[in-house]
Protein backbone atom coordinates (compact mmCIF):
# COMPACT_ATOMS: atom_id res chain seq x y z
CA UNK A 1 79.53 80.11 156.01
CA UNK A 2 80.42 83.53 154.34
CA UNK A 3 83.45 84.46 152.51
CA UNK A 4 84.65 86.17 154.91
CA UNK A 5 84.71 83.63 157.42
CA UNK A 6 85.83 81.39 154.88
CA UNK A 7 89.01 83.24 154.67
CA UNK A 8 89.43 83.87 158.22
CA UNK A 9 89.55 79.67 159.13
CA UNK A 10 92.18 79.05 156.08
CA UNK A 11 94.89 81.78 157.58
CA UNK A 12 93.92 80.53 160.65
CA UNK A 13 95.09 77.01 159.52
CA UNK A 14 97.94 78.23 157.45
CA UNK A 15 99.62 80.35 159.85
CA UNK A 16 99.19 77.21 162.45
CA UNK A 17 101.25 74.87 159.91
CA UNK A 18 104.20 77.70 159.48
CA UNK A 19 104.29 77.95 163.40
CA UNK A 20 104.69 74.07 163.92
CA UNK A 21 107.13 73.80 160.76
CA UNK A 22 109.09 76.65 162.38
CA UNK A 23 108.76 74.98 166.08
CA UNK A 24 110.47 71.83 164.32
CA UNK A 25 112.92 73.07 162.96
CA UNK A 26 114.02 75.05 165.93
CA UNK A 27 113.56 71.72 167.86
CA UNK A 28 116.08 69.72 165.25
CA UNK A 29 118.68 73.02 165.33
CA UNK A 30 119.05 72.69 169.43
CA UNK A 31 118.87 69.18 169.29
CA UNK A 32 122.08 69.29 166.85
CA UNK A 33 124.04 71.89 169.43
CA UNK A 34 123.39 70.00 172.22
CA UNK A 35 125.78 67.16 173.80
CA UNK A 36 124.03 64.28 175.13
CA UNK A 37 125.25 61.13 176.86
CA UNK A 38 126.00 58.21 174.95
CA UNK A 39 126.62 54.97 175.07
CA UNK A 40 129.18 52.89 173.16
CA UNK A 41 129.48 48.77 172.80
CA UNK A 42 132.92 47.53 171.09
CA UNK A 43 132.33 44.69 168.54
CA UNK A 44 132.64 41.34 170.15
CA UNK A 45 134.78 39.31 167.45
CA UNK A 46 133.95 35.68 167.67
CA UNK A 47 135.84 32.87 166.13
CA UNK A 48 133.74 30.39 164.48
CA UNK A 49 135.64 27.70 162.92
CA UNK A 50 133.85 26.59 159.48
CA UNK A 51 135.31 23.60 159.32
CA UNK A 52 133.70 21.26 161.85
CA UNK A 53 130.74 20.30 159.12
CA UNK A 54 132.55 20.91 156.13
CA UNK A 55 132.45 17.65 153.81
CA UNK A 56 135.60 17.32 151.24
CA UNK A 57 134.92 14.87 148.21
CA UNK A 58 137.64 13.12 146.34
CA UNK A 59 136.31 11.42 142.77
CA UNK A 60 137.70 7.96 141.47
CA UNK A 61 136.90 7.55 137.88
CA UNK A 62 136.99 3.71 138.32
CA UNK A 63 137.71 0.87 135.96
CA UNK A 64 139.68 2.35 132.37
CA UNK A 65 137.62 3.07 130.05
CA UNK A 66 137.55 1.40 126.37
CA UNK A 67 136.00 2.73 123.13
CA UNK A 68 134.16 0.38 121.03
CA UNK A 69 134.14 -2.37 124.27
CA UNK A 70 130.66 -3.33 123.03
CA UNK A 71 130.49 -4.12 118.80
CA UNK A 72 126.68 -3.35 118.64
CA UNK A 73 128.02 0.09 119.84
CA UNK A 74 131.60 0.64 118.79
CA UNK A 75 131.27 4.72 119.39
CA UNK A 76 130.28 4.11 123.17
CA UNK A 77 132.80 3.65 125.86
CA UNK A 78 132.62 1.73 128.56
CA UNK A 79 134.54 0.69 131.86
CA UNK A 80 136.40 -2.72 131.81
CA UNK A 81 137.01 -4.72 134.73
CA UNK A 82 137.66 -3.26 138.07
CA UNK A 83 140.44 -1.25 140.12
CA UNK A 84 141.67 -1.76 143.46
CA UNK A 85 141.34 1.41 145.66
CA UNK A 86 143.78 2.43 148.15
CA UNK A 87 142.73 5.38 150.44
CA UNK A 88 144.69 7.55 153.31
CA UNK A 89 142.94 8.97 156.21
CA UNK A 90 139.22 8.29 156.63
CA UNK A 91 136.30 8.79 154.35
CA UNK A 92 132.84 6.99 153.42
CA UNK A 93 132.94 5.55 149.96
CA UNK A 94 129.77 5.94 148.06
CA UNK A 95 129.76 4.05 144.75
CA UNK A 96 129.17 6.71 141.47
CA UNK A 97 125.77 5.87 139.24
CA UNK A 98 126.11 5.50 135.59
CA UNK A 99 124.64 8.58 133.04
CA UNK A 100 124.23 6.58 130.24
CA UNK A 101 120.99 4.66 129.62
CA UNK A 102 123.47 1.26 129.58
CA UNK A 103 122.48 0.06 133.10
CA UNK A 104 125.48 -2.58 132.99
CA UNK A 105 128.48 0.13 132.65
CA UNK A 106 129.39 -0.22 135.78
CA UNK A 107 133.29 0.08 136.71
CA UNK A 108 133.72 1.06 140.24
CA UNK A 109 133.33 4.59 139.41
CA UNK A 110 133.06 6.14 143.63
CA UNK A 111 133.16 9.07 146.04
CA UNK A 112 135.19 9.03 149.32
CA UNK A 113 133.77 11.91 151.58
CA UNK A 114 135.50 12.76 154.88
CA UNK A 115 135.54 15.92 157.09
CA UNK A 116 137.66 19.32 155.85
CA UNK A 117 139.14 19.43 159.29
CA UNK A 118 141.37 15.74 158.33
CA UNK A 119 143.56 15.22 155.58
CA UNK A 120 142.04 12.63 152.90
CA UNK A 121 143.93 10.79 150.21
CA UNK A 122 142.63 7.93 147.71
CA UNK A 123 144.11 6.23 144.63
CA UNK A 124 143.55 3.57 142.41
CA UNK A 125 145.38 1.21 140.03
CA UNK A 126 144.36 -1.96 137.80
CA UNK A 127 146.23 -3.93 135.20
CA UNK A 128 144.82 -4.81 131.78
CA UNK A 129 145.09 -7.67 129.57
CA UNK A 130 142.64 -7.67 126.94
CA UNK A 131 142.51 -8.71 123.31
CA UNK A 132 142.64 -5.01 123.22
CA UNK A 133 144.47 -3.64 126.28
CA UNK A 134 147.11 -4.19 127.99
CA UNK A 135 149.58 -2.24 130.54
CA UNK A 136 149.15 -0.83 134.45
CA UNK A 137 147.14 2.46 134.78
CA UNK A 138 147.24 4.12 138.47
CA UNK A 139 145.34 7.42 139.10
CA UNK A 140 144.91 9.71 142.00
CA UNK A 141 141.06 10.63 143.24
CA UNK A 142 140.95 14.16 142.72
CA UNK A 143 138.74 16.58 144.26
CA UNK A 144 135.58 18.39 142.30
CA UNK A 145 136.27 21.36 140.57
CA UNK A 146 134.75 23.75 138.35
CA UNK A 147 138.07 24.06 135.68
CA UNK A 148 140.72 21.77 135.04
CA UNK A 149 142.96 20.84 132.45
CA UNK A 150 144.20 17.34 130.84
CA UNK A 151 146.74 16.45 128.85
CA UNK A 152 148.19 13.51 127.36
CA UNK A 153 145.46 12.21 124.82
CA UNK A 154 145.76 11.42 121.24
CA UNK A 155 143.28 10.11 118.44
CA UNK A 156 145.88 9.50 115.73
CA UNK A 157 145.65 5.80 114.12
CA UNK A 158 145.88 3.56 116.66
CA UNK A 159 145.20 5.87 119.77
CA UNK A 160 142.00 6.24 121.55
CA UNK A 161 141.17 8.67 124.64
CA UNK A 162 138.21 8.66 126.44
CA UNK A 163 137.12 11.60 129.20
CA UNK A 164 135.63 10.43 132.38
CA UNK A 165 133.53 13.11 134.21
CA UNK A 166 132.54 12.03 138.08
CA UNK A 167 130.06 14.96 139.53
CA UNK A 168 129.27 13.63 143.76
CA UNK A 169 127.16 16.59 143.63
CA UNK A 170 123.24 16.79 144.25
CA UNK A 171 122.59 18.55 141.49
CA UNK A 172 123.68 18.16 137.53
CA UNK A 173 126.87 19.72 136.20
CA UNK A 174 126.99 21.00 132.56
CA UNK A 175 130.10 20.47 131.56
CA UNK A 176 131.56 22.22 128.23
CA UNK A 177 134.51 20.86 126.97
CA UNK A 178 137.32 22.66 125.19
CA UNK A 179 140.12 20.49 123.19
CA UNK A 180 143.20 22.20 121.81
CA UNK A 181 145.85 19.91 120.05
CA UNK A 182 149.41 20.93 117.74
CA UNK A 183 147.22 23.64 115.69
CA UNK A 184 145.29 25.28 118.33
CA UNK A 185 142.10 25.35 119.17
CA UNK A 186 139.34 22.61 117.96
CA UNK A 187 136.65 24.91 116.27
CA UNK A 188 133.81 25.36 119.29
CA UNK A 189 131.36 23.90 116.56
CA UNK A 190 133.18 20.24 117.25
CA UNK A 191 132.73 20.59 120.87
CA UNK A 192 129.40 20.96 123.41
CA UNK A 193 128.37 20.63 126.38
CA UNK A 194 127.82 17.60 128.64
CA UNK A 195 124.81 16.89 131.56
CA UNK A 196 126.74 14.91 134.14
CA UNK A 197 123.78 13.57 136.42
CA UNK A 198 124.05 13.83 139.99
CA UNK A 199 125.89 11.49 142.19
CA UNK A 200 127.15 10.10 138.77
CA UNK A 201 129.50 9.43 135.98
CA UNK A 202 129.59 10.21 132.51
CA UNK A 203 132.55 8.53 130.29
CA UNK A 204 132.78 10.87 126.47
CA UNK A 205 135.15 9.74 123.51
CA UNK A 206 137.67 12.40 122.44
CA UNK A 207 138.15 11.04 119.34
CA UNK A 208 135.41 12.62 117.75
CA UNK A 209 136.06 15.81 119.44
CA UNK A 210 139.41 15.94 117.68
CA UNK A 211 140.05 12.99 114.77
CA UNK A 212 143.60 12.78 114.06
CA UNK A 213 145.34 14.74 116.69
CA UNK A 214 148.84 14.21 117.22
CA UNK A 215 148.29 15.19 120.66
CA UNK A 216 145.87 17.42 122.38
CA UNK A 217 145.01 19.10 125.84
CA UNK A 218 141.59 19.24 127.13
CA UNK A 219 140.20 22.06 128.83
CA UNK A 220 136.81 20.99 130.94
CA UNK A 221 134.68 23.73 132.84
CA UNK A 222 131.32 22.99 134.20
CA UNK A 223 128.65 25.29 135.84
CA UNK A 224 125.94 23.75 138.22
CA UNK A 225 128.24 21.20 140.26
CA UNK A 226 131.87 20.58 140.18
CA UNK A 227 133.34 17.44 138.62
CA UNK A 228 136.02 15.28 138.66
CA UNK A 229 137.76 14.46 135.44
CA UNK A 230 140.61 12.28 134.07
CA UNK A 231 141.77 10.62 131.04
CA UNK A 232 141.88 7.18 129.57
CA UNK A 233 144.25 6.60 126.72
CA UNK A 234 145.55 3.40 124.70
CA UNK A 235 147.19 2.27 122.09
CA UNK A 236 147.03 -0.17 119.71
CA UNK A 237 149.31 -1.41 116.96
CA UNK A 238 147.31 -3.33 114.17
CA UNK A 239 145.72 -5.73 116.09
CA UNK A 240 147.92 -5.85 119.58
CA UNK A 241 147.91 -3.55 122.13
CA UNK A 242 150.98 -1.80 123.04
CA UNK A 243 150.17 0.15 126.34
CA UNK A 244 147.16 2.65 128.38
CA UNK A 245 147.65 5.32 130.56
CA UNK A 246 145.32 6.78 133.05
CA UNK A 247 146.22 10.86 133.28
CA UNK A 248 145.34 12.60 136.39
CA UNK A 249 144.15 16.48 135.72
CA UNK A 250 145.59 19.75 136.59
CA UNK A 251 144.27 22.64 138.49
CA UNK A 252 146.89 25.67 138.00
CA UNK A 253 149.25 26.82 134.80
CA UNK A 254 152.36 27.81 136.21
CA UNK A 255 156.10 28.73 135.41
CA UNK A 256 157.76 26.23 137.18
CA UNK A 257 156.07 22.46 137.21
CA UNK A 258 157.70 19.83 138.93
CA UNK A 259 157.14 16.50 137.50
CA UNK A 260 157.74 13.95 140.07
CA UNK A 261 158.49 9.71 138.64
CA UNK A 262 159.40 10.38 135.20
CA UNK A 263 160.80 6.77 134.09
CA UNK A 264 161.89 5.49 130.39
CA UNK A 265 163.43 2.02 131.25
CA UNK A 266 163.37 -0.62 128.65
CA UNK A 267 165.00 -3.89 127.35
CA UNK A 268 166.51 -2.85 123.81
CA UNK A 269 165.23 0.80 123.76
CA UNK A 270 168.29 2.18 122.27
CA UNK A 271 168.02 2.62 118.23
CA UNK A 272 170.57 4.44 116.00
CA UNK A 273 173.48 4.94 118.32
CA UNK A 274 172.19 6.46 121.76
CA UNK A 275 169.07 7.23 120.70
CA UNK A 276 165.97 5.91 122.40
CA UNK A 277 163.51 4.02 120.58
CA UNK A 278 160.96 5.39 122.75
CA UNK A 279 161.41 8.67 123.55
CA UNK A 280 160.31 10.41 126.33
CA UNK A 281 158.47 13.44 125.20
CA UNK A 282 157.17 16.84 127.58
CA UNK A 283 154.28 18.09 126.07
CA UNK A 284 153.28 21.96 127.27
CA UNK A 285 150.39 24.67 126.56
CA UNK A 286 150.09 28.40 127.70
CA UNK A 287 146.21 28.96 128.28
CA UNK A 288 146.81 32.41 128.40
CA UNK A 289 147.22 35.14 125.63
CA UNK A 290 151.16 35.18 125.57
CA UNK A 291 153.58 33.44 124.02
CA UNK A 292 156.89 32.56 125.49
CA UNK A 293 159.77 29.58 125.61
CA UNK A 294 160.36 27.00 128.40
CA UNK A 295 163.63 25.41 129.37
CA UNK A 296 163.45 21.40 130.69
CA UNK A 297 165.67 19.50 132.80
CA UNK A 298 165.90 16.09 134.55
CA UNK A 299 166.54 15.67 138.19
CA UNK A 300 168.31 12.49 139.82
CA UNK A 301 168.75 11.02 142.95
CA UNK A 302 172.09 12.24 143.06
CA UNK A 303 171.09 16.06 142.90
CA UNK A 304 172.26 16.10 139.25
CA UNK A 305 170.20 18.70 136.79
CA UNK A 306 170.29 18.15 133.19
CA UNK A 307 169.36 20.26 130.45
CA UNK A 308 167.22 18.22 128.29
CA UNK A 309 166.08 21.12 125.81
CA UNK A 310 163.48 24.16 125.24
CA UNK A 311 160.21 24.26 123.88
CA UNK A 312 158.13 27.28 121.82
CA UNK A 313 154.90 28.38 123.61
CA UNK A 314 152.17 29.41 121.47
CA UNK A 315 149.15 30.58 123.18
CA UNK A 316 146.29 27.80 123.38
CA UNK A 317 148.71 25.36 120.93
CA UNK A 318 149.94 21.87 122.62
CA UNK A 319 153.59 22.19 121.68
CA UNK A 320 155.97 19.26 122.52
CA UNK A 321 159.86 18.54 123.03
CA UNK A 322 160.81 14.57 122.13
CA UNK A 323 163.75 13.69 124.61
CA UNK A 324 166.34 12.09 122.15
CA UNK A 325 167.76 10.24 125.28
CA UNK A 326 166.66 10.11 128.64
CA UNK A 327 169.17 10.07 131.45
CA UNK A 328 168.71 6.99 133.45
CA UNK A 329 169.75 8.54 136.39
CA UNK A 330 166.81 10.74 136.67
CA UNK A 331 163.47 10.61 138.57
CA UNK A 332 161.50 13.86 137.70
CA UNK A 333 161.47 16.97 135.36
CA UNK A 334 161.02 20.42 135.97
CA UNK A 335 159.65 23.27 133.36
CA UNK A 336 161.08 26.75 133.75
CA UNK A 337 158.36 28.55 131.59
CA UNK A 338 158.26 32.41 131.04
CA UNK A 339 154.33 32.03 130.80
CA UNK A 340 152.25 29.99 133.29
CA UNK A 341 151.68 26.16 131.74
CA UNK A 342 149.98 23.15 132.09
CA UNK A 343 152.67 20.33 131.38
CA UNK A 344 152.80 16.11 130.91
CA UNK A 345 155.46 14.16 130.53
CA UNK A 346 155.59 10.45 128.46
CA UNK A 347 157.12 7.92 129.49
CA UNK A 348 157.59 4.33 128.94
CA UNK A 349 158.53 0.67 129.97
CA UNK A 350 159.64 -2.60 127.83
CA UNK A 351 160.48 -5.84 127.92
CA UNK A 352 160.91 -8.72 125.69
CA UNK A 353 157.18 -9.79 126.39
CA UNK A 354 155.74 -6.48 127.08
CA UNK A 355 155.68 -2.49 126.39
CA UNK A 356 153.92 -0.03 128.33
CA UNK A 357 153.52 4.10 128.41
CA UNK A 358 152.11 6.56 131.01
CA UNK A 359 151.57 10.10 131.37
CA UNK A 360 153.05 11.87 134.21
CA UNK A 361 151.89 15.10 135.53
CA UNK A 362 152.85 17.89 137.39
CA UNK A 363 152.73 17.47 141.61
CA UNK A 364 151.65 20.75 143.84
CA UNK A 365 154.29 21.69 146.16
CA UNK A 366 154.16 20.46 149.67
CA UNK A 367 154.83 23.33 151.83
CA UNK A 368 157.30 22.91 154.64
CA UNK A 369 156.47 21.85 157.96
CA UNK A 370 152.87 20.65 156.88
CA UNK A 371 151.24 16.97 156.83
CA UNK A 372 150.68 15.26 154.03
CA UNK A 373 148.36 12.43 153.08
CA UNK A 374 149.03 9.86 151.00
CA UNK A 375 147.89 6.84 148.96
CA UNK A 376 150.40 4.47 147.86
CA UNK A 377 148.96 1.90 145.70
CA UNK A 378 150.42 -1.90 145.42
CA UNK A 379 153.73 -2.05 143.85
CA UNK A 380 154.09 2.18 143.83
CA UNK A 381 156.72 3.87 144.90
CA UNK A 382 157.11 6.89 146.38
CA UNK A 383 159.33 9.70 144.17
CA UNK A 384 160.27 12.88 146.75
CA UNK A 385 161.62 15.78 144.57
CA UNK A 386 163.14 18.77 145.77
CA UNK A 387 163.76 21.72 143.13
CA UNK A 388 165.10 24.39 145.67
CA UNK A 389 168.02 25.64 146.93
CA UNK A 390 167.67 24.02 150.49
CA UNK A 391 167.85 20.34 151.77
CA UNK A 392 164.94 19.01 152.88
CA UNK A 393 164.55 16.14 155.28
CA UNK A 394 161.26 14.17 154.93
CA UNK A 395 159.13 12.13 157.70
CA UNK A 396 157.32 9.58 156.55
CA UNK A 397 154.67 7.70 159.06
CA UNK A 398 152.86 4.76 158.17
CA UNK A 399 149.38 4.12 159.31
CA UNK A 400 150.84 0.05 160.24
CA UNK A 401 152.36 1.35 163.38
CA UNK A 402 156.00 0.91 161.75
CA UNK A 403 158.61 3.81 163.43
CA UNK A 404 158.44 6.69 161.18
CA UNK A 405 161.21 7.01 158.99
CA UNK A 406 163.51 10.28 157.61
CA UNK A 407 164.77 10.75 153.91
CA UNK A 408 167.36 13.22 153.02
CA UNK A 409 166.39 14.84 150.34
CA UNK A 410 169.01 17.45 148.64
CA UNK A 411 168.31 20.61 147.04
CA UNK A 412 167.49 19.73 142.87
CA UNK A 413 167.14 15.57 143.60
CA UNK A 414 164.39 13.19 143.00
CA UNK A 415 164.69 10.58 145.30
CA UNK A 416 162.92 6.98 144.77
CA UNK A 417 161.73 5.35 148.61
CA UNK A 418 159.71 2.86 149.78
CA UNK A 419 156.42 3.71 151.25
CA UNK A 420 153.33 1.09 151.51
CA UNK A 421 149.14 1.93 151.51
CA UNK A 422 148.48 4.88 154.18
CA UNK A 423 151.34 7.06 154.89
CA UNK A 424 151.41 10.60 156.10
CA UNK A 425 154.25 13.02 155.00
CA UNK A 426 155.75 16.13 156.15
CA UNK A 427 159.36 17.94 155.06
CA UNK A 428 161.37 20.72 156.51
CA UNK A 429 161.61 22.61 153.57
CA UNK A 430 159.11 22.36 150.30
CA UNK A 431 159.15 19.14 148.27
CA UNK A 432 156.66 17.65 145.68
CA UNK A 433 155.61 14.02 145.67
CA UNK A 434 154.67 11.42 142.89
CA UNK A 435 154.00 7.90 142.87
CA UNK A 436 155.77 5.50 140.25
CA UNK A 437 154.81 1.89 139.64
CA UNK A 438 157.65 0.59 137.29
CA UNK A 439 158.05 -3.28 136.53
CA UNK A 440 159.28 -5.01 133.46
CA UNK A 441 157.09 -3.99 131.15
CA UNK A 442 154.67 -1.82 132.78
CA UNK A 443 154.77 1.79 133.72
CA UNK A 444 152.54 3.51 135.86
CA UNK A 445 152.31 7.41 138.11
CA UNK A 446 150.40 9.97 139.61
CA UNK A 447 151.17 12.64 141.59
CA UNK A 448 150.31 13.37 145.34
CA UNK A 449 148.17 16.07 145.43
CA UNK A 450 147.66 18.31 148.65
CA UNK A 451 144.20 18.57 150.17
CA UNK A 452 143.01 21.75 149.22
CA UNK A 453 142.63 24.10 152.53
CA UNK A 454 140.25 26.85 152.83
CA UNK A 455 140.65 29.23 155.85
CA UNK A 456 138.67 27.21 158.77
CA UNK A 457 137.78 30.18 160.87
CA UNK A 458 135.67 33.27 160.05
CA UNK A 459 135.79 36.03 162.26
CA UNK A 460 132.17 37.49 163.34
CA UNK A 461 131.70 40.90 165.06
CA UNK A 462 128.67 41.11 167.26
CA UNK A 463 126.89 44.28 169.25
C-alpha cells in the first residue's frame, strides 16, 4: 500500500468515528427532550413481626459462692449447696457448665430460655448455714448484657465478694472488669480481662481486684457474647459468720432510682440513744464525667416521705450516706440525683440467735397499663412503690387460678402485699416492684425487673 492510500483509509476511519460520536450524542440530546410513558409501582410496606423466633435468656448464677471453700485452694471460689428456683411464665431451663478446670464446682448455675413474644420471670433464693456462712440470699435471673454495673461488695477484714459471670451464649465472652471503690478508680493494671466459655459460668474473687476496700462498685463489659453477672458477698466476724448477700446488677445510671424493700428490723439495734447499731447505709456512683449531690428519702406504706440526708457525687468514686436511724415505717428509698447514678442500699435483720444484711437495688419502672411478670420466691414478699404524683391501683393475678386481686397504691408509698410463686402484674399508673424476704434474723431482696422489649415488627417496602 502507498502513502497515499495509507492516508486516505485513516481519514476515512477517523471521520467515520466523529460521525457516530456525533450521531450519539444527538441520539442522547432527543432522547432527554422527549416525554415517554412510564410506569410507576408504590412500595408495598409489609409488616413482619420479628418476634415469633426470637429467644430471650434470663441467667441464674446458682448456689452463693464462697472464697477459700476448698483449703488446698483457699484463692478459688466455689458454689456451696444449692438454690431453689422459682420461675414466671414459661421457659426451658438448661443447666450452666463450669469454666474452671474443677469439674465438681457445680452449684445450679442455669439458663431459662422462652420466646420474646411472652413475658419471662425467674428467681432464686437459698439459706446458708455453714461454719462459715450463714443468712438468706435471693436474686433475680437477669438477662445477658454487654455492660452492667454492681454494687454492694467489700474486701475489708472480714468481707469477701466474689463475681459470678453466666454467658448462655454459643460463643466465648471476654469480659473486662472495672472496680471503683471510696478513692476512685482501681488502677487498670489490677484488673483484666476474663474468657467466660460458652454455655457457662465463671465465678472471680474481688478481693484481689481491690484488697481493703471499704466498699466498691464493679463495672463489667464484655465483647463476644453477653453475660449475666451478680455478686456474692459475706461477712465474717473472727471466726462466726454474721450475714451474705446476693446483689442483683444494674443496667442504667439515672437521676431518680427507686429502691423498692428497704428493711432494717432488729432485736436490740438501737445503741447510744436512737441510734441504730446497724445502720442502713445508700451507697451511690456517677459513671459519668460530672460531679453533682443527691438528696435521699424513705417511703412508707402510709405515703409518708422522709428526708434521710444528701450525698457528694464524685465522678467514678463510690460515695456513701450511713442512715443514723431508719424509719420503721418505711419500705423503699428513692435518690433524687443531679447526675445519672447507679445506687444500693444496706440493710439488715437481727435477732437474739441471728444477724443478717442484704443489698437492695434499684427496680425499673413498670409503665402503666402493661403486664408484668413475676417471680416470688418462698417466704418473699411483694413491695409495690409508687414515687409519683398519681395513685395507682395494681392487679395482681396468680398463675393458681386464685381471683385476681387490686392494691391501692398512693402517690410516694411503698406498700408490703402478699403475692406467692407465678404472678403477673399490671398498674394504672407507673409503679416499681421489689421482693423482700424478712424473718427474724434473716434479710433478703431483689427487684422485679421488666422484660426488656424490642420493637416486634419491622416494616419492609417491596416493588
Amino acid at each position: 500500500m502507498t502513502e497515499r492510500t495509507k492516508l486516505v483509509t485513516g481519514g476515512a476511519r477517523a471521520l467515520t468515528g466523529v460521525l457516530i460520536t456525533a450521531a450519539a450524542a444527538a441520539g442522547a440530546l432527543l432522547i432527554g427532550t422527549l416525554n415517554f410513558p412510564t410506569v410507576e409501582s408504590e412500595p408495598r410496606a409489609t409488616q413482619v413481626d420479628t418476634m415469633q423466633t426470637g429467644a430471650r435468656e434470663l441467667v441464674c448464677a446458682g448456689a452463693f459462692a464462697e472464697l477459700g471453700a476448698d483449703p488446698s485452694r483457699p484463692d478459688v471460689a466455689l458454689p456451696v449447696g444449692r438454690t431453689n428456683v422459682s420461675v414466671s411464665g414459661d421457659g426451658e431451663r438448661k443447666e450452666l457448665g463450669s469454666s474452671d478446670t474443677d469439674s465438681t464446682s457445680v452449684g445450679g448455675a442455669a439458663v431459662f430460655t422462652g420466646t420474646m413474644s411472652e413475658p419471662l420471670a425467674a428467681a432464686q433464693i437459698q439459706q446458708l448455714d455453714t461454719a462459715t456462712l450463714s443468712g438468706t440470699v435471693a436474686g433475680e435471673c437477669v438477662e445477658p448484657v454487654n455492660e452492667q454495673w454492681l454494687l454492694g461488695g467489700a474486701s475489708m477484714l472480714g468481707y469477701s465478694t466474689t463475681l459470678s459471670l453466666g454467658n448462655p451464649g454459643s460463643v466465648a465472652a471476654t469480659v473486662h472488669i472495672s472496680v471503683f471503690d471510696e478513692n476512685g478508680k482501681i488502677d487498670d493494671q489490677q484488673t483484666s480481662g476474663v474468657i467466660v466459655a460458652p454455655q457457662s459460668q465463671q465465678i472471680i474473687s474481688l478481693n484481689g481486684y481491690a484488697p481493703d476496700s471499704e466498699r466498691f462498685a464493679v463495672r463489667v463489659t464484655s465483647t463476644g457474647a453477653p453475660v449475666g453477672a451478680s455478686l456474692s458477698v459475706s461477712q465474717i466476724d473472727g471466726i462466726n459468720p454474721v450475714g451474705a448477700a446476693t446483689v442483683t446488677r444494674q443496667v442504667r445510671a439515672e437521676t431518680v432510682s427507686v429502691v423498692p424493700g428497704v428493711a432494717n428490723e432488729a432485736v436490740g439495734n438501737h445503741g447510744d440513744g436512737d441510734a441504730d447499731s446497724f445502720p442502713v447505709r445508700v451507697q451511690a456512683i456517677a459513671p459519668g464525667e460530672a460531679a453533682g449531690t443527691a438528696e435521699v428519702f424513705a417511703l412508707s406504706a402510709e405515703g409518708e416521705r422522709i428526708s434521710l440526708g444528701g450525698i457528694e457525687l464524685q465522678p467514678g468514686t463510690l460515695s456513701e450516706l450511713e442512715v443514723v436511724t431508719w424509719p420503721k415505717s418505711a419500705n423503699a428509698v428513692v435518690v433524687e440525683s443531679e447526675v445519672p447514678v447507679f445506687t444500693a442500699v444496706g440493710g439488715s435483720a437481727n435477732n437474739d440467735t441471728a444477724h443478717d444484711f442484704d443489698w437492695f437495688i434499684p427496680a425499673p419502672e413498670l409503665s402503666a397499663d402493661t403486664e408484668l411478670r413475676a417471680a416470688i420466691v418462698p417466704g418473699g414478699k411483694l413491695i409495690l412503690t409508687n414515687s409519683g404524683s398519681e395513685p395507682a391501683t395494681v392487679t395482681i393475678s396468680s398463675d393458681d387460678d386464685s381471683a385476681p386481686r387490686t392494691v391501692e397504691v398512693q402517690a410516694g408509698s411503698a406498700v408490703p402485699t402478699d403475692a406467692k410463686g407465678s404472678v403477673t402484674i399490671e398498674s394504672t399508673a407507673p409503679v416499681s416492684a421489689g421482693v423482700r424476704v424478712l424473718s427474724g434474723g434473716a434479710i433478703a431482696g431483689y427487684p422485679v425487673i421488666p422484660s426488656s422489649e424490642p420493637d416486634g415488627e419491622l416494616t419492609i417496602y417491596t416493588r
